[in-house]
Protein backbone atom coordinates (compact mmCIF):
# COMPACT_ATOMS: atom_id res chain seq x y z
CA UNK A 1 0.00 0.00 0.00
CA UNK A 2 2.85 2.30 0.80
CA UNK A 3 4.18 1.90 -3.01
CA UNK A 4 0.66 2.34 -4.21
CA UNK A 5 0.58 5.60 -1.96
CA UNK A 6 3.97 6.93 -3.55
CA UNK A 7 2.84 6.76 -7.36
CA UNK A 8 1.72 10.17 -8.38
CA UNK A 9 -1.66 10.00 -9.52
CA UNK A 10 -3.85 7.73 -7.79
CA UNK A 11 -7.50 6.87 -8.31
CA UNK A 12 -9.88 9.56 -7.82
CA UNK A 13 -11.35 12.70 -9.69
CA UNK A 14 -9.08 15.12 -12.06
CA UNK A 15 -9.69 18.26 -13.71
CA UNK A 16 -7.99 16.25 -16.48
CA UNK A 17 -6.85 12.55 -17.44
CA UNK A 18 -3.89 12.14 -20.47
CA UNK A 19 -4.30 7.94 -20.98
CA UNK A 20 -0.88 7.26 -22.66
CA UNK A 21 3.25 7.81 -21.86
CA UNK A 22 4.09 7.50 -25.53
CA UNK A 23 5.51 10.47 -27.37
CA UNK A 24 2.00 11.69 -27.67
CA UNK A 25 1.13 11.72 -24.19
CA UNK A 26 4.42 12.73 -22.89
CA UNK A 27 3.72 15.86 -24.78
CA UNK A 28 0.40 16.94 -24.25
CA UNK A 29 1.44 16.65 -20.88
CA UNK A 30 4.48 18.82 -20.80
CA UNK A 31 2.79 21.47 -22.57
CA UNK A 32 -0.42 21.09 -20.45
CA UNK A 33 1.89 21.69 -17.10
CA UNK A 34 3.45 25.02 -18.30
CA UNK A 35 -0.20 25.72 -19.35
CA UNK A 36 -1.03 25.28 -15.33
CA UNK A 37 -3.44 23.08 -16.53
CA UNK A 38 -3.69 20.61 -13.39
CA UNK A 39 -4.00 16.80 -14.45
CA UNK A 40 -3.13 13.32 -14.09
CA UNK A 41 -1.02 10.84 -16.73
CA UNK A 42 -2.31 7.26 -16.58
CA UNK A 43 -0.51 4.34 -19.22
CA UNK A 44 -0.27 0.71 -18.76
CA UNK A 45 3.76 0.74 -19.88
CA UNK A 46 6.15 0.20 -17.55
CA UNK A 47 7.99 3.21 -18.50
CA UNK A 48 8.11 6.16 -20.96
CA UNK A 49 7.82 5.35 -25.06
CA UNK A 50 4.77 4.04 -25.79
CA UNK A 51 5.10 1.88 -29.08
CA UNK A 52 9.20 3.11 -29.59
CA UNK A 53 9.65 0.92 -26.64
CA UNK A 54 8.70 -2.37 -29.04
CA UNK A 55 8.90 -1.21 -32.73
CA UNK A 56 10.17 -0.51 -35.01
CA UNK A 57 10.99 -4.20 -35.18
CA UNK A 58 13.89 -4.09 -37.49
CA UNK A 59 15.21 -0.51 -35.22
CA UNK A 60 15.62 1.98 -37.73
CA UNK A 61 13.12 4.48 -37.86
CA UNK A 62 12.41 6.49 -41.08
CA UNK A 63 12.40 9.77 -40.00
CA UNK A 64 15.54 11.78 -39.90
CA UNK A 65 16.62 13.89 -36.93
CA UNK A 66 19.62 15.90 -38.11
CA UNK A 67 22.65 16.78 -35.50
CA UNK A 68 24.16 19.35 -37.90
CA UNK A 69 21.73 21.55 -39.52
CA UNK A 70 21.26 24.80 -40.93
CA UNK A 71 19.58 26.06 -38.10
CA UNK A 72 21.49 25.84 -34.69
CA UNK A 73 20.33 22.70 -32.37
CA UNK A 74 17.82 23.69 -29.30
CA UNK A 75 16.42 26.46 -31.05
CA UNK A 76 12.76 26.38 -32.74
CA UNK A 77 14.06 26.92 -36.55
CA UNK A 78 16.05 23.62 -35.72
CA UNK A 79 12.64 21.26 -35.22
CA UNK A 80 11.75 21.67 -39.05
CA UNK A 81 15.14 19.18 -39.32
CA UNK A 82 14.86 16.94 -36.33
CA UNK A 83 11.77 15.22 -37.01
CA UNK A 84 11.94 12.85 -33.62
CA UNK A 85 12.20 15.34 -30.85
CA UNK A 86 9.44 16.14 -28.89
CA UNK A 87 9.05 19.99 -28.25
CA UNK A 88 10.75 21.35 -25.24
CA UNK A 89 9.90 25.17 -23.66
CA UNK A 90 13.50 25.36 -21.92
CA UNK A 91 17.19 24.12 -24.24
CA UNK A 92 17.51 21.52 -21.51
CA UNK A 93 14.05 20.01 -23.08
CA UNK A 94 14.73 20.69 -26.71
CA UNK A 95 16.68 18.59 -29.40
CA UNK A 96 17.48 15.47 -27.28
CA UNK A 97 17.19 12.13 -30.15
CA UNK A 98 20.18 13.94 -31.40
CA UNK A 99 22.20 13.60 -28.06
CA UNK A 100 21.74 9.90 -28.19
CA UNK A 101 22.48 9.20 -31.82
CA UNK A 102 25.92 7.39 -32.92
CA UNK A 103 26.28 9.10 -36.48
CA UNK A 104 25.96 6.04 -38.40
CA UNK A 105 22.80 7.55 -39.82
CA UNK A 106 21.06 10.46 -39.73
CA UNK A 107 17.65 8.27 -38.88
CA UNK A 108 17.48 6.91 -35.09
CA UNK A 109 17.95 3.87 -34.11
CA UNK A 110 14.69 3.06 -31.95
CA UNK A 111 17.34 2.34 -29.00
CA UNK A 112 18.20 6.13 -29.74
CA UNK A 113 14.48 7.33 -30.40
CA UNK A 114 13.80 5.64 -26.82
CA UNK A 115 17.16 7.20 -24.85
CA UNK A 116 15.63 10.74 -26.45
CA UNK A 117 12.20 9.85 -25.07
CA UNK A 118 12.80 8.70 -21.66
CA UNK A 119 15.52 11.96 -21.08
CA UNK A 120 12.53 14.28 -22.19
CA UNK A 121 10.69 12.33 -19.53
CA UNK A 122 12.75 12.30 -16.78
CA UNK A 123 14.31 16.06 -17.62
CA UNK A 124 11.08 17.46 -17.77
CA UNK A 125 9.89 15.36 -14.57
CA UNK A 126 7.00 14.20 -16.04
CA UNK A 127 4.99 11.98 -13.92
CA UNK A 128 2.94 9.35 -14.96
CA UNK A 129 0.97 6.60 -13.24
CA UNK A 130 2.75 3.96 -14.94
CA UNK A 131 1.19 0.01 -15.13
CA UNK A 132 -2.09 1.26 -14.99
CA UNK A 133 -4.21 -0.57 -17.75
CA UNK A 134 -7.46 1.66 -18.97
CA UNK A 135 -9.98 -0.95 -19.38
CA UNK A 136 -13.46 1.07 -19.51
CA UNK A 137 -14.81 4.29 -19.96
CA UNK A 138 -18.60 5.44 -18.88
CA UNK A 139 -20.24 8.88 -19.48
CA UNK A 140 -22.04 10.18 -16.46
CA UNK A 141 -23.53 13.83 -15.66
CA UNK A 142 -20.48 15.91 -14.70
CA UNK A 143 -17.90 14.24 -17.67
CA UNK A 144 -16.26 10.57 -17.72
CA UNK A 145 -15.63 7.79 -15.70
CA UNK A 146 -12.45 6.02 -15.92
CA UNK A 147 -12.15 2.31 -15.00
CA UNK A 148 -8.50 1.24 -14.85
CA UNK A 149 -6.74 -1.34 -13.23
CA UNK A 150 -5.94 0.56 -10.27
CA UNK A 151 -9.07 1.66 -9.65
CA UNK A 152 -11.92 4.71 -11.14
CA UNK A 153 -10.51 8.06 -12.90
CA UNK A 154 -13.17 10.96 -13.16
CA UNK A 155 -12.84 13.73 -15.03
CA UNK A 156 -14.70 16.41 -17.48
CA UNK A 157 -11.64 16.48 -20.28
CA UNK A 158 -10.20 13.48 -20.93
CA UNK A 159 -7.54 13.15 -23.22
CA UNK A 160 -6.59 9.61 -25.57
CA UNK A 161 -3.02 9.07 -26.35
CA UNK A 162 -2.66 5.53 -26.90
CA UNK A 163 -1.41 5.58 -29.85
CA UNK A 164 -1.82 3.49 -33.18
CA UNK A 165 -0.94 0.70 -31.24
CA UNK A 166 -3.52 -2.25 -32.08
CA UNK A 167 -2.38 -4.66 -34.76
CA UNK A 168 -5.08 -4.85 -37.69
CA UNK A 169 -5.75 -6.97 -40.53
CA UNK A 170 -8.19 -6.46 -43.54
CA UNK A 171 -10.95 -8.53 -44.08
CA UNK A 172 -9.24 -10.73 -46.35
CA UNK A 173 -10.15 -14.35 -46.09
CA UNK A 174 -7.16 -16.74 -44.34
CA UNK A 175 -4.93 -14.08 -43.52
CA UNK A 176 -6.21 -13.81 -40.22
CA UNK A 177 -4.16 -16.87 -39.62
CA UNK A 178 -0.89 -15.60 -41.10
CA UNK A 179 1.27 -13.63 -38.68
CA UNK A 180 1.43 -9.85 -38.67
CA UNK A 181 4.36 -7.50 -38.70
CA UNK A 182 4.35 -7.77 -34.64
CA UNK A 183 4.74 -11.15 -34.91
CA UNK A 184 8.05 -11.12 -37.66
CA UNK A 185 10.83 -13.21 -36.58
CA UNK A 186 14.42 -12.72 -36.74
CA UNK A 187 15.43 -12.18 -40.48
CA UNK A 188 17.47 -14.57 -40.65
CA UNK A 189 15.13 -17.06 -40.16
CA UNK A 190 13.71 -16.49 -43.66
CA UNK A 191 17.11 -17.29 -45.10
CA UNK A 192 16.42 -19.17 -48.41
CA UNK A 193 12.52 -18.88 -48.41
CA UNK A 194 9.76 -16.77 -50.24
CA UNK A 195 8.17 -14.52 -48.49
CA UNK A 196 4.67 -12.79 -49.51
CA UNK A 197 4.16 -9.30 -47.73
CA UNK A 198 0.82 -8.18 -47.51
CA UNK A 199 0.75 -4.27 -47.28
CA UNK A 200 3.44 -1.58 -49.42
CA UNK A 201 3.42 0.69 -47.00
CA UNK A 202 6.01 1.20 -43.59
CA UNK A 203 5.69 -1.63 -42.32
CA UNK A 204 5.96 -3.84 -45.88
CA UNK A 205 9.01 -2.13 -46.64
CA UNK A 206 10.17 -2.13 -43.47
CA UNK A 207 10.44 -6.02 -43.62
CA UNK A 208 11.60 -6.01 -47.15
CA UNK A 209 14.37 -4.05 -46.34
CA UNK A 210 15.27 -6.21 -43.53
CA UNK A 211 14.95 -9.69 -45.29
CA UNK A 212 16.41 -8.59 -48.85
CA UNK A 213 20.17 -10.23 -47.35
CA UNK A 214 18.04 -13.78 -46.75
CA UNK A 215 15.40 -14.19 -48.58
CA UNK A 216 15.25 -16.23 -51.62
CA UNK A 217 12.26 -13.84 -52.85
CA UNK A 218 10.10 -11.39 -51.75
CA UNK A 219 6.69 -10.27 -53.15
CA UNK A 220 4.75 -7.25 -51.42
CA UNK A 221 1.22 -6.75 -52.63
CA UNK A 222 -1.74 -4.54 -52.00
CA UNK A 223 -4.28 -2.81 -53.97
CA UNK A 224 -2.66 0.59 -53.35
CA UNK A 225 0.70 1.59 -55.17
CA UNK A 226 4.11 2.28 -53.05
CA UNK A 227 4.51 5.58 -52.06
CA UNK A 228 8.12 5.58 -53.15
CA UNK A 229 9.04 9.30 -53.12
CA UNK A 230 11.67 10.58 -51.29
CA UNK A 231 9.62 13.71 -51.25
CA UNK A 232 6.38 12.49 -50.39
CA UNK A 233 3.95 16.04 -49.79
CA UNK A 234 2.79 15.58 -45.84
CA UNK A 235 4.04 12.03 -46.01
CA UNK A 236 7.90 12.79 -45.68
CA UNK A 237 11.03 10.82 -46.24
CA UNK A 238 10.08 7.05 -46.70
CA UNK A 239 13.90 5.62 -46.80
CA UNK A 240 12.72 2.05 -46.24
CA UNK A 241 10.72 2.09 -49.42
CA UNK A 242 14.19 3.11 -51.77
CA UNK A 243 16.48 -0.47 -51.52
CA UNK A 244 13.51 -2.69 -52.04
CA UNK A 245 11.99 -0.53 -54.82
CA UNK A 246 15.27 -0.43 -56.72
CA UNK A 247 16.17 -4.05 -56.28
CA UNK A 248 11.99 -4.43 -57.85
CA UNK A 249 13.51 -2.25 -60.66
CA UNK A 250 16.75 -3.90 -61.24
CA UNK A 251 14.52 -6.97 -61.12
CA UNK A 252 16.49 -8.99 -58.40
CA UNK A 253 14.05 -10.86 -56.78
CA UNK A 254 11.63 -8.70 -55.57
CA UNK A 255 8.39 -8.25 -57.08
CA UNK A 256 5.81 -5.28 -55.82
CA UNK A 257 2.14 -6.42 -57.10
CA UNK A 258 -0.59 -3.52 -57.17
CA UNK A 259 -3.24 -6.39 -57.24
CA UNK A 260 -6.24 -7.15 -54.79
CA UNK A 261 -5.64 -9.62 -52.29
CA UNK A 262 -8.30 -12.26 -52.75
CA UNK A 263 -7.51 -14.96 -50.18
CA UNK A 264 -4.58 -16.58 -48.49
CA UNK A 265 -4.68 -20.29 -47.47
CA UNK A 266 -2.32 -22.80 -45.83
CA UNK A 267 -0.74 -24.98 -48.73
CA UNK A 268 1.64 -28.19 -48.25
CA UNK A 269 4.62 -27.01 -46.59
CA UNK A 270 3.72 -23.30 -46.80
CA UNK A 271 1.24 -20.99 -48.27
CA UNK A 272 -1.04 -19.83 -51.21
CA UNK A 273 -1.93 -16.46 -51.76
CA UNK A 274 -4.88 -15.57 -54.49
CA UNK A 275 -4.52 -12.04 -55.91
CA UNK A 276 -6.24 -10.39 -59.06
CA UNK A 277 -5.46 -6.55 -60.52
CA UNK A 278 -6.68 -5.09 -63.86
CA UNK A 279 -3.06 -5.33 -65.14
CA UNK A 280 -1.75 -8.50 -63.40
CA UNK A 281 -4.91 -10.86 -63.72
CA UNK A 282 -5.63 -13.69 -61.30
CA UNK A 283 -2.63 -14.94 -59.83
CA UNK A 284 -1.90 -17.85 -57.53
CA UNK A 285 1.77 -17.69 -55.88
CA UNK A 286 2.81 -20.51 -53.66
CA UNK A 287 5.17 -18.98 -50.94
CA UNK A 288 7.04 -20.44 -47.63
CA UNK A 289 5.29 -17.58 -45.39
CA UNK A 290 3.06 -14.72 -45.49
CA UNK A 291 3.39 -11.81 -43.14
CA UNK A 292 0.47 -9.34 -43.00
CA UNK A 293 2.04 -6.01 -43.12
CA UNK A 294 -1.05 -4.10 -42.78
CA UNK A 295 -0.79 -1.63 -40.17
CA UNK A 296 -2.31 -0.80 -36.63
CA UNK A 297 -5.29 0.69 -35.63
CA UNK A 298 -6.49 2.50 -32.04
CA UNK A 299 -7.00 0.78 -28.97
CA UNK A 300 -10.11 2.35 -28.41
CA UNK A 301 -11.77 -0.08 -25.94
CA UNK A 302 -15.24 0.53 -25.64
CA UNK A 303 -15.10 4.44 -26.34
CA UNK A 304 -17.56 3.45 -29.76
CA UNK A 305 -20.65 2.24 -27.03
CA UNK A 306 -20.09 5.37 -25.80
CA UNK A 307 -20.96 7.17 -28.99
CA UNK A 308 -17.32 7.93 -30.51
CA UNK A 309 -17.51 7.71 -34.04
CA UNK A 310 -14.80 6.17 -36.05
CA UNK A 311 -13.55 5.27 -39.36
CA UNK A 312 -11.67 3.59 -41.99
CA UNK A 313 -12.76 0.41 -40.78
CA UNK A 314 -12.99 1.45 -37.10
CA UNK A 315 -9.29 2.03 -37.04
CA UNK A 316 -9.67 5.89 -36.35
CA UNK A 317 -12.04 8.11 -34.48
CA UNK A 318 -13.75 10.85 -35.80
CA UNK A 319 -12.42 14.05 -34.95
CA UNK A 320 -13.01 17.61 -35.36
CA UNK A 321 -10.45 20.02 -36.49
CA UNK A 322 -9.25 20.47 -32.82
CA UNK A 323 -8.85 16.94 -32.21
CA UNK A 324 -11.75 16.24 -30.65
CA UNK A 325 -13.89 13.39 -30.79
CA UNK A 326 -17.03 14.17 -33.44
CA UNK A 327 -19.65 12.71 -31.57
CA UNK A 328 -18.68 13.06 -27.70
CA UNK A 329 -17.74 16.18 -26.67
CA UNK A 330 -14.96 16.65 -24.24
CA UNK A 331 -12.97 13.26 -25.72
CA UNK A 332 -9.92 14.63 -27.27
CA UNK A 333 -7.03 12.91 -29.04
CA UNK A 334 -3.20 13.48 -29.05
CA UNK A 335 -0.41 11.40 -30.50
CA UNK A 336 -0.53 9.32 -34.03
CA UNK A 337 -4.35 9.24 -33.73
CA UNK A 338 -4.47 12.92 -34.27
CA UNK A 339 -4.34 11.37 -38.23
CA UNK A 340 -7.87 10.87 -37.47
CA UNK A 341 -8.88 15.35 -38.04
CA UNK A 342 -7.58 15.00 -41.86
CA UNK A 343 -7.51 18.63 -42.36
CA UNK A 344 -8.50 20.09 -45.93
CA UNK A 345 -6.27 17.78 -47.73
CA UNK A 346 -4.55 20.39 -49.99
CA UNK A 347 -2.76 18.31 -52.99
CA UNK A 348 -3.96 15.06 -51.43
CA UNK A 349 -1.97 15.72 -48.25
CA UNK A 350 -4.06 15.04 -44.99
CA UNK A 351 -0.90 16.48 -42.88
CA UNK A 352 2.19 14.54 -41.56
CA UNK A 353 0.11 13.62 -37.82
CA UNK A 354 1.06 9.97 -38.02
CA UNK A 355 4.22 10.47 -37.12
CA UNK A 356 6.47 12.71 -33.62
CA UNK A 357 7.29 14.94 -36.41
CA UNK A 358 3.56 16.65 -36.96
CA UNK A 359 1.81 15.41 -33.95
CA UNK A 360 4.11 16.82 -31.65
CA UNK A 361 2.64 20.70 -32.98
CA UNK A 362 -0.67 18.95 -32.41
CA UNK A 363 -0.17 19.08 -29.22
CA UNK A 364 1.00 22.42 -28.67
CA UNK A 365 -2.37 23.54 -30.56
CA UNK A 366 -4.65 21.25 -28.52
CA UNK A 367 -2.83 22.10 -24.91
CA UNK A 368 -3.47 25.63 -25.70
CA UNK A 369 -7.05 24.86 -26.96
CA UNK A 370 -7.46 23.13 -23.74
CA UNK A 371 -6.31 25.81 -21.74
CA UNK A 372 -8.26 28.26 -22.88
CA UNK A 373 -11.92 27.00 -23.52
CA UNK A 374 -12.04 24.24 -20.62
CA UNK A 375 -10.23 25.88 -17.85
CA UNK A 376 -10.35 29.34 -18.86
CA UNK A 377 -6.31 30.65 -19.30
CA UNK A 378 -5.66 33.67 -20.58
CA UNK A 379 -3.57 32.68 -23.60
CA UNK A 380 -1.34 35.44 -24.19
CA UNK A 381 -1.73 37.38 -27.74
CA UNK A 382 1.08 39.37 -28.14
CA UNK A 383 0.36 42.78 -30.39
CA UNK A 384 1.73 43.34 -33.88
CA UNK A 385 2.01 46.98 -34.57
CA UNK A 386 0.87 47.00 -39.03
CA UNK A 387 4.16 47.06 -40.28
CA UNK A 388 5.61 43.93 -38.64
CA UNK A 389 2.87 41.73 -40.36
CA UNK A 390 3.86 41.51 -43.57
CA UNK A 391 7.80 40.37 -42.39
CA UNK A 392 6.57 38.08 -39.98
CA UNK A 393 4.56 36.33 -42.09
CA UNK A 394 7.14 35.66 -44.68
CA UNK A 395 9.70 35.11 -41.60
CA UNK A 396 7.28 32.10 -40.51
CA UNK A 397 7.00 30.73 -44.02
CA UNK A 398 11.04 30.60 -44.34
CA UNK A 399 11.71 28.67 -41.02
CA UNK A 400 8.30 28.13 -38.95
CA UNK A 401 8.58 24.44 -37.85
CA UNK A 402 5.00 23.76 -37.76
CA UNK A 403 4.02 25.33 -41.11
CA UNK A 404 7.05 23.12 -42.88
CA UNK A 405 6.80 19.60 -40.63
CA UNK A 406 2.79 19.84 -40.74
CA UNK A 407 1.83 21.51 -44.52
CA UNK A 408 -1.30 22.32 -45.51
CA UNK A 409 -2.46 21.54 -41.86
CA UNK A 410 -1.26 24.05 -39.18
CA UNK A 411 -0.87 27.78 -40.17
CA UNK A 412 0.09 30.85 -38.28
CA UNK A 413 -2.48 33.03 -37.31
CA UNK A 414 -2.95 36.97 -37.63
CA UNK A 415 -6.19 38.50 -36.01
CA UNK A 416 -7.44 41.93 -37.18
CA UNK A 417 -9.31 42.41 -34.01
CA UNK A 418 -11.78 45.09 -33.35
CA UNK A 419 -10.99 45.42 -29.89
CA UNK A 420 -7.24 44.25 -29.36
CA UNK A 421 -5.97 45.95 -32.73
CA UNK A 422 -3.40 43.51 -34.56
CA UNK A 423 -2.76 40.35 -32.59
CA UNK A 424 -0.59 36.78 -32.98
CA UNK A 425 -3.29 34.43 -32.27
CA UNK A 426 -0.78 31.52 -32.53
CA UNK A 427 -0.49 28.49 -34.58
CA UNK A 428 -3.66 26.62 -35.25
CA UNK A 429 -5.22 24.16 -37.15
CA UNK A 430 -5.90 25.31 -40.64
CA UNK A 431 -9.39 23.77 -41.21
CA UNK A 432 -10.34 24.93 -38.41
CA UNK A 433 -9.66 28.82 -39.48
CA UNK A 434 -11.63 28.21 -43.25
CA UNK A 435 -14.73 26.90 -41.11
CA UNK A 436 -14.84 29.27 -38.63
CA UNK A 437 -16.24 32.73 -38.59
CA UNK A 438 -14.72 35.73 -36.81
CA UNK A 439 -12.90 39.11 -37.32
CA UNK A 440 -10.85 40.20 -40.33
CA UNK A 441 -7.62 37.78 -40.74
CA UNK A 442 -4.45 36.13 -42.20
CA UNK A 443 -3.02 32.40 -42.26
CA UNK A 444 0.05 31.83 -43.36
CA UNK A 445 0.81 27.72 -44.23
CA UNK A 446 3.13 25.94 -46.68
CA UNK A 447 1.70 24.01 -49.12
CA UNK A 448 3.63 21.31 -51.36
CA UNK A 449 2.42 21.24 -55.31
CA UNK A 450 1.90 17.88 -57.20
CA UNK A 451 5.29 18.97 -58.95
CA UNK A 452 6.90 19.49 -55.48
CA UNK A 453 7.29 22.89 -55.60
CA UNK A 454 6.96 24.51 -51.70
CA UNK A 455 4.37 27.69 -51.48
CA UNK A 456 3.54 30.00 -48.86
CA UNK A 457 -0.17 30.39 -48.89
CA UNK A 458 -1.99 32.88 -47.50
CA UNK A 459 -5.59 32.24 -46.37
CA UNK A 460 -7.36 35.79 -45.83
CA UNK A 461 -10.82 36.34 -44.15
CA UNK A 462 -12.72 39.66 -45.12
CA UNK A 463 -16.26 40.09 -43.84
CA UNK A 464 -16.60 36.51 -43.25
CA UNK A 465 -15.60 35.46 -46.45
CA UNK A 466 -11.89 33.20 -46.96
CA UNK A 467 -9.98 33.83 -50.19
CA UNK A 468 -6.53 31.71 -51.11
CA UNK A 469 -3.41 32.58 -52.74
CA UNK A 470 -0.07 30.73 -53.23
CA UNK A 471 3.11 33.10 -53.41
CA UNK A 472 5.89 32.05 -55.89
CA UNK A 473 8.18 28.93 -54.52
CA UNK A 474 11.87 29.86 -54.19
CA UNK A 475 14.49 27.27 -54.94
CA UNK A 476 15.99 27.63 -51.77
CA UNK A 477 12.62 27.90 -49.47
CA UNK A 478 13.46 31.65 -48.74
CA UNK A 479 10.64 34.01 -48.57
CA UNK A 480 11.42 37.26 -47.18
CA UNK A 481 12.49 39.06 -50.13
CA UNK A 482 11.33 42.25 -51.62
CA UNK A 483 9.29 40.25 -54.63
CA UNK A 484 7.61 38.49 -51.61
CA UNK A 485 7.10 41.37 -49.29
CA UNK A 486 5.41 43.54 -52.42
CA UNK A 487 2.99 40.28 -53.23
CA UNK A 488 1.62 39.71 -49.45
CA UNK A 489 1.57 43.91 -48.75
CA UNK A 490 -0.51 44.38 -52.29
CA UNK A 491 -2.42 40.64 -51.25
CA UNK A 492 -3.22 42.47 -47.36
CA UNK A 493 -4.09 45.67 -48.61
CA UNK A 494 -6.94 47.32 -46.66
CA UNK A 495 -5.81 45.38 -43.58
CA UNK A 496 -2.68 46.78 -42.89
């Protein structure tokens, strides 16, 4: 009992619960606690990490966290180049996967991703009621109810950061009995065999990568192509997808199908797998193993009984543009599942919150959000006198961290205000400012073409009505001269 006594956030009622300690929930809850937002941190992990404690299986992650860059380390401009970081409010806090990384590459290891994680923890001194399994949740009167392992949370905010941590499988018949990616072995026990991977996407190419030194052949198929750019708009570098893609090019053994999946069944000694695409036809490939490579979805537990809407096959909750569920008020989500608020999908980009590198801003924006309309903190809107707007603007498209690691999705904010003359109103969610009425205004966000050329666009609101305009890209993303400042002064004028 004396152990139970000394955790820090036992059973009982909070103005607030976080349920996760991955990256997600370590950083809504750093950026919660400088908010003076009082709450409690509640994850069934032993420790700090959530799923970088377990995967990647094969260790090295696919997005890059840079020690040298063009902006100094432990300074904001630096985030847009260390994708794996979470955000820190004091240098101590700021910049630490870099610390723990050997050089060998310029992408962690997950050993290294983990080190980064646990030092934000334990610098930071965020607590967390670790080994403390959510099992239920009820809605009552006065918000939620909680049941854990430990005992009942209560609380009228409640905030899900569990990640995108479930293993899922399509409805494809038989491959519910092949093993998913969780369930890999060791690559070298595939030395010599053919392998079919189910899924092109991290995960498929992830293994790929990993068995192409042992395998006698490898297949990958889905109905969806590869996304095999290096520069992928929203979706980042994809490294993993580059060795196996070339060796499919160079034709050495592996072979990636864009064909439906029709069924996979146990044949002598192995496996068949039935697949059928407009260009391919029916095929029928006899392998040694399949491994279903198709992703994770949430652990929501019984949050749908409760009236939480989801999609893509369950795997996602509905969200609004702030995160928050679209059926239950007061449910709000931070980490990976933040993926779940799409955004406006500018050039088929729904935003880069599936991975540290984008949800980490998330958080920012929803801990602020939280702050202010649940427990009433004066969020802080520093003044712009006319003839700053125009250079900050073009100062935030050149090296704003959110605008270039979340495109399309998070835009900084300029409020013509009746009352309060010009004000910063932050960084927030760009959806969110198209849909939403209110005084005169400016967005700034980056925005990524279908050729890859990177934009500044400015969304402006005049008497309630949004209009959109892309500025010239610039070969070397660098926005703040004169041809720039004449387009957004002539593009503001009235305003300023």
């Amino acid at each position: 009992m004396a152990e139970l006594d000394a955790r820090p956030f036992p059973p009982g009622r909070y103005p607030l619960v976080v349920v996760g300690s991955g990256p997600g929930g370590l950083q809504v809850s750093y950026l919660l606690r400088r908010l003076g937002v009082e709450h409690a941190v509640i994850s069934e992990d032993a420790g700090p990490g959530g799923m970088f404690r377990r995967y990647p299986l094969f260790q090295r992650l696919n997005t890059w966290s840079k020690p040298y860059a063009i902006a100094e380390r432990r300074t904001r401009p630096y985030e847009w180049y260390d994708w794996n970081s979470l955000l820190g409010d004091e240098p101590e806090h700021r910049s630490l996967v870099p610390e723990f990384m050997d050089g060998v590459s310029y992408f962690p290891s997950r050993a290294e991703m983990a080190a980064g994680l646990q030092a934000f923890a334990e610098r930071a001194s965020i607590q967390v009621q670790y080994q403390c399994r959510w099992e239920a949740m009820r809605r009552e009167d006065d918000g939620f109810v909680l049941v854990t392992s430990d005992g009942e949370y209560r609380s009228r905010v409640v905030v899900v950061a569990v990640g995108m941590a479930e293993p899922w499988k399509p409805p494809i018949p038989g491959l519910e009995d092949a093993p998913h990616y969780v369930e890999t072995r060791p690559a070298r026990e595939y030395a010599g065999k053919r392998v079919f991977l189910v899924g092109k996407r991290n995960s498929g190419f992830e293994v790929a990568d990993a068995l192409l030194p042992w395998a006698r052949q490898i297949i990958l198929g889905s109905p969806r192509p590869p996304l095999i750019s290096v520069l992928s708009a929203g979706a980042g570098v994809r490294a993993k997808y580059l060795v196996p893609y070339e060796d499919h090019i160079m034709g050495g053994g592996v072979f990636i199908l864009d064909a439906s999946i029709d069924r996979v069944e146990r044949a002598a000694g192995g496996w068949k797998v039935v697949t059928s695409g407009e260009r391919t036809g029916h095929i029928e490939f006899v392998m040694d193993q399949v491994i279903a490579a198709t992703g994770f979805g949430t652990p929501l537990r019984d949050l749908p009984s409760i009236g939480v809407a989801t999609f893509s096959q369950g795997r996602l909750p509905r969200q609004t543009a702030w995160w928050e569920s679209a059926t239950v008020p007061g449910i709000y989500f931070a980490g990976a599942i933040t993926q779940g608020a799409i955004g406006l999908r500018k050039h088929g980009s729904a935003g880069n919150s599936a991975g540290v590198a984008g949800f980490r801003h998330n958080a920012r924006v929803l801990a602020i959000h939280l702050a202010r309309t649940h427990f009433g903190v004066q969020i802080p809107r520093p003044p712009l006198r006319r003839e700053e707007i125009v250079p900050y603007l073009l100062s935030e498209a050149t090296r704003a961290p959110e605008l270039w690691n979340q495109q399309g999705y998070l835009a900084r904010l300029v409020m013509f205000d009746p009352a309060a003359g010009c004000v910063d109103d932050g960084i927030v969610p760009l959806a969110a400012f198209v849909d939403a009425e209110g005084p005169d205004a400016v967005a700034m966000a980056v925005e990524t073409d279908a050729s890859g050329e990177h934009h500044p666009t400015v969304y402006i609101r005049r008497e309630g009505r949004v209009g959109e305009h892309a500025l010239p890209a610039n070969p070397l993303n660098t926005y703040e001269g004169t041809r720039y400042q004449t387009e957004l002064t002539a593009l503001l004028a009235g305003l300023i």
